[in-house]
C-alpha atoms as a PDB file:
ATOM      1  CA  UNK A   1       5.559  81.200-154.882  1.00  0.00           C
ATOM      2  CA  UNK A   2       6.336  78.836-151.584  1.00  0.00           C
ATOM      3  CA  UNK A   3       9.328  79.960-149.712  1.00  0.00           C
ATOM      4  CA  UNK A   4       9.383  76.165-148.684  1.00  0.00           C
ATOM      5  CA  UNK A   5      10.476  73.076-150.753  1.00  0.00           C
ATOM      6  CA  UNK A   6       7.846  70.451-151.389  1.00  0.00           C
ATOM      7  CA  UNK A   7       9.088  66.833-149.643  1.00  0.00           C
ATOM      8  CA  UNK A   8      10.414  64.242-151.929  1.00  0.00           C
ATOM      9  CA  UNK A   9       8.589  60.808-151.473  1.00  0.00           C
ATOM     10  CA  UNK A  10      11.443  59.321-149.700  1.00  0.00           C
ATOM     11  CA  UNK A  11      11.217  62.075-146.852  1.00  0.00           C
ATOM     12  CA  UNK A  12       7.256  61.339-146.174  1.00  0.00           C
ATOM     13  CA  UNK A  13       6.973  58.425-143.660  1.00  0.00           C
ATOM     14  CA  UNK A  14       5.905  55.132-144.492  1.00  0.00           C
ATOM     15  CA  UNK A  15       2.587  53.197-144.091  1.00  0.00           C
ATOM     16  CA  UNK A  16       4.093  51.451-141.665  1.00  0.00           C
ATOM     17  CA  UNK A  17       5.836  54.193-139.618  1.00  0.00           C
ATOM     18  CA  UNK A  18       1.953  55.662-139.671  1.00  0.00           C
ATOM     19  CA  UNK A  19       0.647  52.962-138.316  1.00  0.00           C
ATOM     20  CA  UNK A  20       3.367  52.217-135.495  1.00  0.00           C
ATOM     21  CA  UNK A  21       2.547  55.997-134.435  1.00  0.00           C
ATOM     22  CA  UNK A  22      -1.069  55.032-134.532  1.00  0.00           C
ATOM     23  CA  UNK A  23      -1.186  51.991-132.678  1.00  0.00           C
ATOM     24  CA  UNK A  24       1.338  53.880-129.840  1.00  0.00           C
ATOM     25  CA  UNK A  25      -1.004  56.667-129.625  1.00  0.00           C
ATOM     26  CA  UNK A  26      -3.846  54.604-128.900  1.00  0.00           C
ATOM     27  CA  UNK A  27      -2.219  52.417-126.087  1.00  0.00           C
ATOM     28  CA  UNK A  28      -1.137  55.691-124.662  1.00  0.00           C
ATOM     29  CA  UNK A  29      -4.588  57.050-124.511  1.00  0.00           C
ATOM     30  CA  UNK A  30      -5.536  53.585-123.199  1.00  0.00           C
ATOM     31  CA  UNK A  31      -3.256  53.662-120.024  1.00  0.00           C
ATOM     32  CA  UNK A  32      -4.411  57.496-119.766  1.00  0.00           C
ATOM     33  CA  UNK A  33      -8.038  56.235-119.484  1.00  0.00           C
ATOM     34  CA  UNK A  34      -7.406  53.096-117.450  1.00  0.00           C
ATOM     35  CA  UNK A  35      -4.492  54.634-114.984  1.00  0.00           C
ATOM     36  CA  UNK A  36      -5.859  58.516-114.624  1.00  0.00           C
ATOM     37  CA  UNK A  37      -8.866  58.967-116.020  1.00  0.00           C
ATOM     38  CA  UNK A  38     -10.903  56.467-114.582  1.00  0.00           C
ATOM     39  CA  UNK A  39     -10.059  56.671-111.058  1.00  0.00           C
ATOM     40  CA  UNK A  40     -10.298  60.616-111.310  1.00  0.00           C
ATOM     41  CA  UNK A  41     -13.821  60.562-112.213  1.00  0.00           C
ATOM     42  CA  UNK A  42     -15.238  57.858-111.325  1.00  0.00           C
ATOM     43  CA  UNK A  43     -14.002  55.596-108.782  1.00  0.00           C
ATOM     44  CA  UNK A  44     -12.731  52.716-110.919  1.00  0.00           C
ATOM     45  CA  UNK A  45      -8.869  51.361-110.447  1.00  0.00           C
ATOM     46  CA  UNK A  46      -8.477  48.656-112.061  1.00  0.00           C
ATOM     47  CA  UNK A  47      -4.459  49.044-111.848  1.00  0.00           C
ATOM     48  CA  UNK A  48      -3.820  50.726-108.629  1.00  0.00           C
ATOM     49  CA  UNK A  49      -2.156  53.412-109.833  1.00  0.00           C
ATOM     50  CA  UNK A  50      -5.285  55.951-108.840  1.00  0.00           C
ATOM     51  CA  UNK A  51      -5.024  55.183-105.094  1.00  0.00           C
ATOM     52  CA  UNK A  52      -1.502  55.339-105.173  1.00  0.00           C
ATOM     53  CA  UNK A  53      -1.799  58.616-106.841  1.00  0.00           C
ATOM     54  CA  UNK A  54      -4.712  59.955-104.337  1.00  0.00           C
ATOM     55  CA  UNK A  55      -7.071  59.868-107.869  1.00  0.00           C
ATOM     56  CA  UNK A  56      -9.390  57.180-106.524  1.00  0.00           C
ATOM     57  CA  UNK A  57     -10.755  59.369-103.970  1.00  0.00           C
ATOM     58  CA  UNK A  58     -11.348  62.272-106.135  1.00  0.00           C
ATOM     59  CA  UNK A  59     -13.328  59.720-108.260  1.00  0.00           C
ATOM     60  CA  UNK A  60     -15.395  58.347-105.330  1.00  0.00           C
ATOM     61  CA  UNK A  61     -16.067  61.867-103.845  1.00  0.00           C
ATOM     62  CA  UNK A  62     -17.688  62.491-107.401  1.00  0.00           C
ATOM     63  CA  UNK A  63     -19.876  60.021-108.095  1.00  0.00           C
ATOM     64  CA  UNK A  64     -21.025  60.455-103.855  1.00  0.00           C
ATOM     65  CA  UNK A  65     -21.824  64.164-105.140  1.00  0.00           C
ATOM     66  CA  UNK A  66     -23.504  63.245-108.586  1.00  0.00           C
ATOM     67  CA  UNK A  67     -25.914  60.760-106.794  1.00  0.00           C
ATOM     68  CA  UNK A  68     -26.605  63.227-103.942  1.00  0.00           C
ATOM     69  CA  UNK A  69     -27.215  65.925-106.558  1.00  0.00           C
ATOM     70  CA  UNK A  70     -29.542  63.115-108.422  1.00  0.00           C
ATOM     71  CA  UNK A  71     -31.504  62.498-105.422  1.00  0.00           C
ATOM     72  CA  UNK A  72     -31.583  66.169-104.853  1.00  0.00           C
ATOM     73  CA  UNK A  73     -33.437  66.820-107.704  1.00  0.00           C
ATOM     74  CA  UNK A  74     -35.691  64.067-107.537  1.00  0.00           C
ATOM     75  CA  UNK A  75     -36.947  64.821-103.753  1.00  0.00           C
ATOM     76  CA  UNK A  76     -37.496  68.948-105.340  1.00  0.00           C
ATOM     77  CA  UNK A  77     -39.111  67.678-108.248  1.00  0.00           C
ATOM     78  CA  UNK A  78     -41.777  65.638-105.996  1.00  0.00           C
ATOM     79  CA  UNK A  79     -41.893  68.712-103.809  1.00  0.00           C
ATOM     80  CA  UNK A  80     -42.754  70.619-106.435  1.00  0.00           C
ATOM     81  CA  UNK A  81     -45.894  68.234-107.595  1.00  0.00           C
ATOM     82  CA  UNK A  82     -47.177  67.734-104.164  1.00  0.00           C
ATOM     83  CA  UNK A  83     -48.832  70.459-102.294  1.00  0.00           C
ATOM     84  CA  UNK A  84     -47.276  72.205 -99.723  1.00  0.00           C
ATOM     85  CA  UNK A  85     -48.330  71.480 -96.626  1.00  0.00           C
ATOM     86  CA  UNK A  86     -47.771  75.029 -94.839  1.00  0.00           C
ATOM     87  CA  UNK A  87     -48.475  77.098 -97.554  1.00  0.00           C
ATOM     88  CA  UNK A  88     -52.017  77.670 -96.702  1.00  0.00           C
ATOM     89  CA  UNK A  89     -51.320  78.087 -92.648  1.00  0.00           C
ATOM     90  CA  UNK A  90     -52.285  80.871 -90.918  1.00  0.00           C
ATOM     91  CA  UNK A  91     -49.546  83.770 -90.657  1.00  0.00           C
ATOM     92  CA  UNK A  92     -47.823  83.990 -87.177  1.00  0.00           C
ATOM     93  CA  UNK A  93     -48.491  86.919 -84.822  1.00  0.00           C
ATOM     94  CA  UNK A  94     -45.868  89.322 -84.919  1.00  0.00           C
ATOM     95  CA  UNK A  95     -44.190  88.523 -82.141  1.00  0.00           C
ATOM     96  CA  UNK A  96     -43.535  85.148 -83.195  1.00  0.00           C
ATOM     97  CA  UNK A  97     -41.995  85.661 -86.427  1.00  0.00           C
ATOM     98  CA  UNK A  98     -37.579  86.303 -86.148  1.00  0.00           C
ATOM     99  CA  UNK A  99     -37.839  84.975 -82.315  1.00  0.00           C
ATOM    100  CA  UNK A 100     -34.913  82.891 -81.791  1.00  0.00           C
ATOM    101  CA  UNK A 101     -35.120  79.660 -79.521  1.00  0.00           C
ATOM    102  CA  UNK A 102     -32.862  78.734 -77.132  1.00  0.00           C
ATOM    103  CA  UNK A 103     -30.142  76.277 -78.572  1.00  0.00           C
ATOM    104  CA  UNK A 104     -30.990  72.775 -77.852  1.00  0.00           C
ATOM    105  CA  UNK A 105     -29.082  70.941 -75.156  1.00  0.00           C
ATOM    106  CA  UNK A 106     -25.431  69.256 -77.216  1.00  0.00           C
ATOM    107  CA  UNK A 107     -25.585  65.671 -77.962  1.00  0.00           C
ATOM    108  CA  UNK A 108     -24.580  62.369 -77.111  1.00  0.00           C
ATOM    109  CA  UNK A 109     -23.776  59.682 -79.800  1.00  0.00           C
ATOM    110  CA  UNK A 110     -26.810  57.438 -80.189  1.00  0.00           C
ATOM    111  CA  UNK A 111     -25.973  53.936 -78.682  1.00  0.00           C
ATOM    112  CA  UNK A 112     -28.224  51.758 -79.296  1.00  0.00           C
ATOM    113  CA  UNK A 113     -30.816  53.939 -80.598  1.00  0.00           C
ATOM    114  CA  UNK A 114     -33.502  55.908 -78.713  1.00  0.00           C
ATOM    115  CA  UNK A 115     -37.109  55.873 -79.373  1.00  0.00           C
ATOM    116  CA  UNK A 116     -38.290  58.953 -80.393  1.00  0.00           C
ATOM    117  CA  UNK A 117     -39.279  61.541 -77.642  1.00  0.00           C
ATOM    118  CA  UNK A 118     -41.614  64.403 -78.205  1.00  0.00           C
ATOM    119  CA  UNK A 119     -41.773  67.142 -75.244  1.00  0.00           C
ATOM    120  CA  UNK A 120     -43.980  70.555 -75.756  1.00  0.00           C
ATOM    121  CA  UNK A 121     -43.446  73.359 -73.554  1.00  0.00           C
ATOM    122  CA  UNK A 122     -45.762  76.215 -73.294  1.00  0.00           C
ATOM    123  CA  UNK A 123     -43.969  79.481 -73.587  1.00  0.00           C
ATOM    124  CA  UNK A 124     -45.489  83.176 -73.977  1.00  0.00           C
ATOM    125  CA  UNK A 125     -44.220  86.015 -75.529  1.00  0.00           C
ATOM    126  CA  UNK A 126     -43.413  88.619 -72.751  1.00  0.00           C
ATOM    127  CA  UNK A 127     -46.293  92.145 -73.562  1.00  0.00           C
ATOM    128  CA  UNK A 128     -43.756  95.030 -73.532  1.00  0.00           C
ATOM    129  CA  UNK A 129     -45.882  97.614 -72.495  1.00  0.00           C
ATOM    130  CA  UNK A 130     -49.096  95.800 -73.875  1.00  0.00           C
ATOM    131  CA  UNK A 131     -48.053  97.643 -77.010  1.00  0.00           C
ATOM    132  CA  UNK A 132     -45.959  95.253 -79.335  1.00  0.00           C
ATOM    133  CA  UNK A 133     -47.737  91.830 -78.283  1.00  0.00           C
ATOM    134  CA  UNK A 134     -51.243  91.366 -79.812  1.00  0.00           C
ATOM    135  CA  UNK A 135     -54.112  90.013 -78.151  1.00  0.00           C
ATOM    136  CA  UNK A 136     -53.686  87.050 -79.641  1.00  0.00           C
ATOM    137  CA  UNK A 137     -51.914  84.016 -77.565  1.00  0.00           C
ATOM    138  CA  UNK A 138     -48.167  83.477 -79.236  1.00  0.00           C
ATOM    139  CA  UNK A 139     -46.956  80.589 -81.132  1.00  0.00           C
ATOM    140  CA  UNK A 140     -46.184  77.864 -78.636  1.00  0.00           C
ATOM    141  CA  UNK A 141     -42.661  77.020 -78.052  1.00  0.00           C
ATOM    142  CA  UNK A 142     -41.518  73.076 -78.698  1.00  0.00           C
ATOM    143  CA  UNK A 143     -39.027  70.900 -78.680  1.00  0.00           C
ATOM    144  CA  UNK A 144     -38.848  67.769 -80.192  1.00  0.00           C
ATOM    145  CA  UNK A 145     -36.417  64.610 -80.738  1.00  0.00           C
ATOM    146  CA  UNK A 146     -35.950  61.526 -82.981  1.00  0.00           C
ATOM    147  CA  UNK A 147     -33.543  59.328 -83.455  1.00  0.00           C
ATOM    148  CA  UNK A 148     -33.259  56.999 -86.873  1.00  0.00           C
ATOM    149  CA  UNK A 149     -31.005  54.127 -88.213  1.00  0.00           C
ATOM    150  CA  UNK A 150     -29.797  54.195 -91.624  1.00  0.00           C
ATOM    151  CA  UNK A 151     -28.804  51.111 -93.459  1.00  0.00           C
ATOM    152  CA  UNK A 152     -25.820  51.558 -95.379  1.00  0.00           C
ATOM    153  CA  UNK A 153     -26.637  53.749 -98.700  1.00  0.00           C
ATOM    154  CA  UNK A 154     -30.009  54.473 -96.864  1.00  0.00           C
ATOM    155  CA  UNK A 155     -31.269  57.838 -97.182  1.00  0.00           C
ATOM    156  CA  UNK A 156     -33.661  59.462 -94.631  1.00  0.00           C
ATOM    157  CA  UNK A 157     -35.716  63.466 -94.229  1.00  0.00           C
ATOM    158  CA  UNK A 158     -36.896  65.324 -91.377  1.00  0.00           C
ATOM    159  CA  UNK A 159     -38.932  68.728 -92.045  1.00  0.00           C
ATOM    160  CA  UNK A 160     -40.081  71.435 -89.896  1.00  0.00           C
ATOM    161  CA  UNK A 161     -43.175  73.093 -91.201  1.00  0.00           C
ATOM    162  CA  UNK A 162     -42.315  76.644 -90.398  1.00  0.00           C
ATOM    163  CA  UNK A 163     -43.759  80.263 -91.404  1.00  0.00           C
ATOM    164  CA  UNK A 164     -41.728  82.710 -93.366  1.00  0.00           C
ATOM    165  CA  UNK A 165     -39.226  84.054 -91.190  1.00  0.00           C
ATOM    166  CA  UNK A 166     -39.403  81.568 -88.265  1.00  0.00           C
ATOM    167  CA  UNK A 167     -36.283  80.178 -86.806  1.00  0.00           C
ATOM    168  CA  UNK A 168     -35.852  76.959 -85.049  1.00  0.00           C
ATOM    169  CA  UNK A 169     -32.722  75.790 -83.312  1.00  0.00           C
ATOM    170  CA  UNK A 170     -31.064  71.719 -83.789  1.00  0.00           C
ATOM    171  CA  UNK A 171     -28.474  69.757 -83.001  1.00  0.00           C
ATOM    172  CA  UNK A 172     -27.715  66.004 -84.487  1.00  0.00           C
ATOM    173  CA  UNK A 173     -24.788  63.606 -84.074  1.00  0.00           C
ATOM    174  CA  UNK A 174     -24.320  60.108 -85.239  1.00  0.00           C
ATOM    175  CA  UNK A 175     -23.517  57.363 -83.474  1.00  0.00           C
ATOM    176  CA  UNK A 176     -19.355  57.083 -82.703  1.00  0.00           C
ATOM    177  CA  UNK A 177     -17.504  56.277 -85.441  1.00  0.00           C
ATOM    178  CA  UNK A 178     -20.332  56.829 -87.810  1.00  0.00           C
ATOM    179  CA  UNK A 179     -21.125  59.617 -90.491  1.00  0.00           C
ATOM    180  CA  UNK A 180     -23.958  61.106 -93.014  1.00  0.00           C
ATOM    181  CA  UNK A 181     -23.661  63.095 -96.097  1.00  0.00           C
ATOM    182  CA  UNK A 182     -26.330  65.490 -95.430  1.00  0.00           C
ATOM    183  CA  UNK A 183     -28.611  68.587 -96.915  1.00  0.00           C
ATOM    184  CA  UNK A 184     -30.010  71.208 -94.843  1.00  0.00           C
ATOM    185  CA  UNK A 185     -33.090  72.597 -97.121  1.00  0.00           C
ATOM    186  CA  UNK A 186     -36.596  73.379 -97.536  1.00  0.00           C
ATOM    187  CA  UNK A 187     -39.526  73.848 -99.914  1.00  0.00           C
ATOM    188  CA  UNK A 188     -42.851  75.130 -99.971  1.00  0.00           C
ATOM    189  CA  UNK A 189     -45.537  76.846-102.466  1.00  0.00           C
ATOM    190  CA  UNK A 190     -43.285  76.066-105.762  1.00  0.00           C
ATOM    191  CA  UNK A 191     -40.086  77.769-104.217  1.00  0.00           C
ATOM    192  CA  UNK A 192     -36.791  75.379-103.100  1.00  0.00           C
ATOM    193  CA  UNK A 193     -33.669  76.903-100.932  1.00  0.00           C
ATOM    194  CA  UNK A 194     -30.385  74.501-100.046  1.00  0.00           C
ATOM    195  CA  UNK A 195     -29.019  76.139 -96.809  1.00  0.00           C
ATOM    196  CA  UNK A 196     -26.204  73.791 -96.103  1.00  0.00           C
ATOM    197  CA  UNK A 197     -24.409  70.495 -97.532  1.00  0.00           C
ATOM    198  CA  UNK A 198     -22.188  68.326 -96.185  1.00  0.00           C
ATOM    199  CA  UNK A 199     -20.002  64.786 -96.813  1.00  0.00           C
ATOM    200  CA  UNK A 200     -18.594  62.532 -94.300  1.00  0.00           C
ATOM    201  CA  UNK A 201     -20.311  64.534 -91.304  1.00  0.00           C
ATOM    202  CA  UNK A 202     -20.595  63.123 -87.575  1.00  0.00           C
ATOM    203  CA  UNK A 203     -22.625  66.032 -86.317  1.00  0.00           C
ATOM    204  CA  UNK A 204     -24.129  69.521 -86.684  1.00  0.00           C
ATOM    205  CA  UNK A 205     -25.852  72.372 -84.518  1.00  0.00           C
ATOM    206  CA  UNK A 206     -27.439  75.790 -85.513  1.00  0.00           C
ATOM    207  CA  UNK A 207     -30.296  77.254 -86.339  1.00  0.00           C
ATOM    208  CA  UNK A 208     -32.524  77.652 -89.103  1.00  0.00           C
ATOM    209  CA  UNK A 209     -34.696  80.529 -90.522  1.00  0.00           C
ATOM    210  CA  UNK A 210     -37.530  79.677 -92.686  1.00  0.00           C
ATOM    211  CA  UNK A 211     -36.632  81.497 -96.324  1.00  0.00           C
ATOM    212  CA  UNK A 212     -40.587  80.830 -96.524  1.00  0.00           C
ATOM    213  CA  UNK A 213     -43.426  79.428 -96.225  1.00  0.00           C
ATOM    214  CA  UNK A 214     -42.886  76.061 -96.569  1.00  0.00           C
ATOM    215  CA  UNK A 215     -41.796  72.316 -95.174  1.00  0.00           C
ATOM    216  CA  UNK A 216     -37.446  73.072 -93.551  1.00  0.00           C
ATOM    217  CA  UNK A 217     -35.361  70.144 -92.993  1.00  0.00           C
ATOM    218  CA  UNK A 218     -32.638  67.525 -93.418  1.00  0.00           C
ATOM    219  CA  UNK A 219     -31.593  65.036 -95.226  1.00  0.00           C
ATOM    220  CA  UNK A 220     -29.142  62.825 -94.474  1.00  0.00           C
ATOM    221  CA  UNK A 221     -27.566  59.431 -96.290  1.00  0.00           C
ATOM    222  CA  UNK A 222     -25.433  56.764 -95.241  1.00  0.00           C
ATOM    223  CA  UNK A 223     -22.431  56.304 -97.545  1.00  0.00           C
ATOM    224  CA  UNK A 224     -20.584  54.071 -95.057  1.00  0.00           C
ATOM    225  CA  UNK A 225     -20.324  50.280 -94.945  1.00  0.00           C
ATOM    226  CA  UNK A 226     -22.251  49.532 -91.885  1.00  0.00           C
ATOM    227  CA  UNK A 227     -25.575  51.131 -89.656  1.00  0.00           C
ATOM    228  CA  UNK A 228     -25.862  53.985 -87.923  1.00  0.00           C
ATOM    229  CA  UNK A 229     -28.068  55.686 -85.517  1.00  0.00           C
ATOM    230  CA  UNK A 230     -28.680  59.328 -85.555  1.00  0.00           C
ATOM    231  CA  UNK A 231     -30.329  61.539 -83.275  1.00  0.00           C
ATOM    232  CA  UNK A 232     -31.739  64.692 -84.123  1.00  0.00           C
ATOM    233  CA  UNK A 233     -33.092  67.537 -81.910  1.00  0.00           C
ATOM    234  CA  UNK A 234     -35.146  70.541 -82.532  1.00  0.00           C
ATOM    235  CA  UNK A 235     -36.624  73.700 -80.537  1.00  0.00           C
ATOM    236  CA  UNK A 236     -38.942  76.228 -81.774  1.00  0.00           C
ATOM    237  CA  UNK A 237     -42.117  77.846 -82.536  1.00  0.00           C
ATOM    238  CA  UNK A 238     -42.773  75.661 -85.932  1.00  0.00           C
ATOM    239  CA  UNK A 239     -45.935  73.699 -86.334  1.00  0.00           C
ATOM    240  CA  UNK A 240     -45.153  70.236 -87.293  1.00  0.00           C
ATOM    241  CA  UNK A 241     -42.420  67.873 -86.927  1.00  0.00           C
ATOM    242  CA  UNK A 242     -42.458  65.108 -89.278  1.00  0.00           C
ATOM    243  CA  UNK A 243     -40.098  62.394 -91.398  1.00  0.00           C
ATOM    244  CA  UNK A 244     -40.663  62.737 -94.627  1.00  0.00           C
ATOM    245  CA  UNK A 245     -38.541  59.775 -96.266  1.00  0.00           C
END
């Protein structure tokens, strides 16, 4: 027993009425796609209604991200098959390991660019006592500098190699008016750690302690339309100083 009546023939709508709701529900979902959906996720506005709506952006930030997270795992996954360079290094005297630098000296936008300057400068551990320094001569302090130029959509990697628990202080700018999407990582003996990510970034200064053994870095891309310069700069008791890419 229903407790509804069944509907007559002339109540059900028509072919035609079926397809008029058909054909509206597809151009709806059409200007959805076109207007909305395609700005929002990827970039494409064909009709100017996602930058007017702020979607555009959202779109452009994502496919930035997706091809930054592409690279990403690329760059880990030929880290991964090539040996690691410090894995095999001799372990730092005590002393040396969790001794913090001095920060590096701020910097000035790169204009025109610099060639690249290396300075070493001996520094020992101070013996407290004679009892908590080894025998052994400490892990010389360095600093170091470089300065690149990235083409527009040009991607380029510095790395440390450090020990396990090392720290090392930087600072890098672009030149005025320029920024870098950038990726402060590292790798080493089959392991991978992302410290830091940016978009749209003129500059950045800290420090860095090695997770472990391994190669600790940047990497920074151009997303702009035109060259920059960057300058990077680096203090610390690691043992190489290299671009990778």
């Amino acid at each position: 027993m229903y407790n509804t009546d069944m509907p007559i023939r002339a109540e059900l709508p028509s072919t035609r009425k079926l397809l008029r709701s058909t054909v509206i529900a597809a151009v709806s979902a059409t200007a959805i796609l076109v207007a909305v959906v395609l700005p929002a996720e990827y970039g494409i506005d064909p009709t100017g209604v996602g930058s007017a709506l702020n979607l555009t952006e959202m779109g452009e930030i994502k496919t930035q991200l997706a091809a930054e997270a592409e690279a990403d795992a690329a760059r880990d996954a030929a880290a991964r098959a090539a040996p690691a360079t410090g894995a095999d290094a001799t372990p730092l005297p005590p002393a040396a390991v969790g001794v913090v630098p001095p920060p590096v000296a701020p910097l000035a936008p790169p204009a025109p660019p610099a060639p690249p300057i290396s300075e070493r400068q001996s520094s020992l551990f101070g013996a407290i006592g004679g009892l908590f320094v080894s025998s052994a001569v400490a892990q010389e302090m360095r600093q170091d500098e470089m300065t690149i130029t990235l083409a527009p959509g040009e991607g380029a990697e510095i790395k440390l190699t450090m020990q396990e628990g090392e720290i090392a202080s930087f600072a890098w700018v672009v030149s005025e008016g320029g920024a870098v999407n950038y990726d402060t990582h590292g790798d080493g003996g089959g392991q991978n750690i992302s410290y830091e990510k940016g978009r749209s970034v003129s500059s950045d200064e800290g420090t860095i302690q090695a997770a472990f053994t391994g190669n600790h870095g940047w990497f920074w891309r151009n997303r702009g339309d035109a060259p920059v310069s960057l300058t990077l700069r680096t203090s610390g008791t690691y043992t190489a100083f290299e671009r990778k890419v």
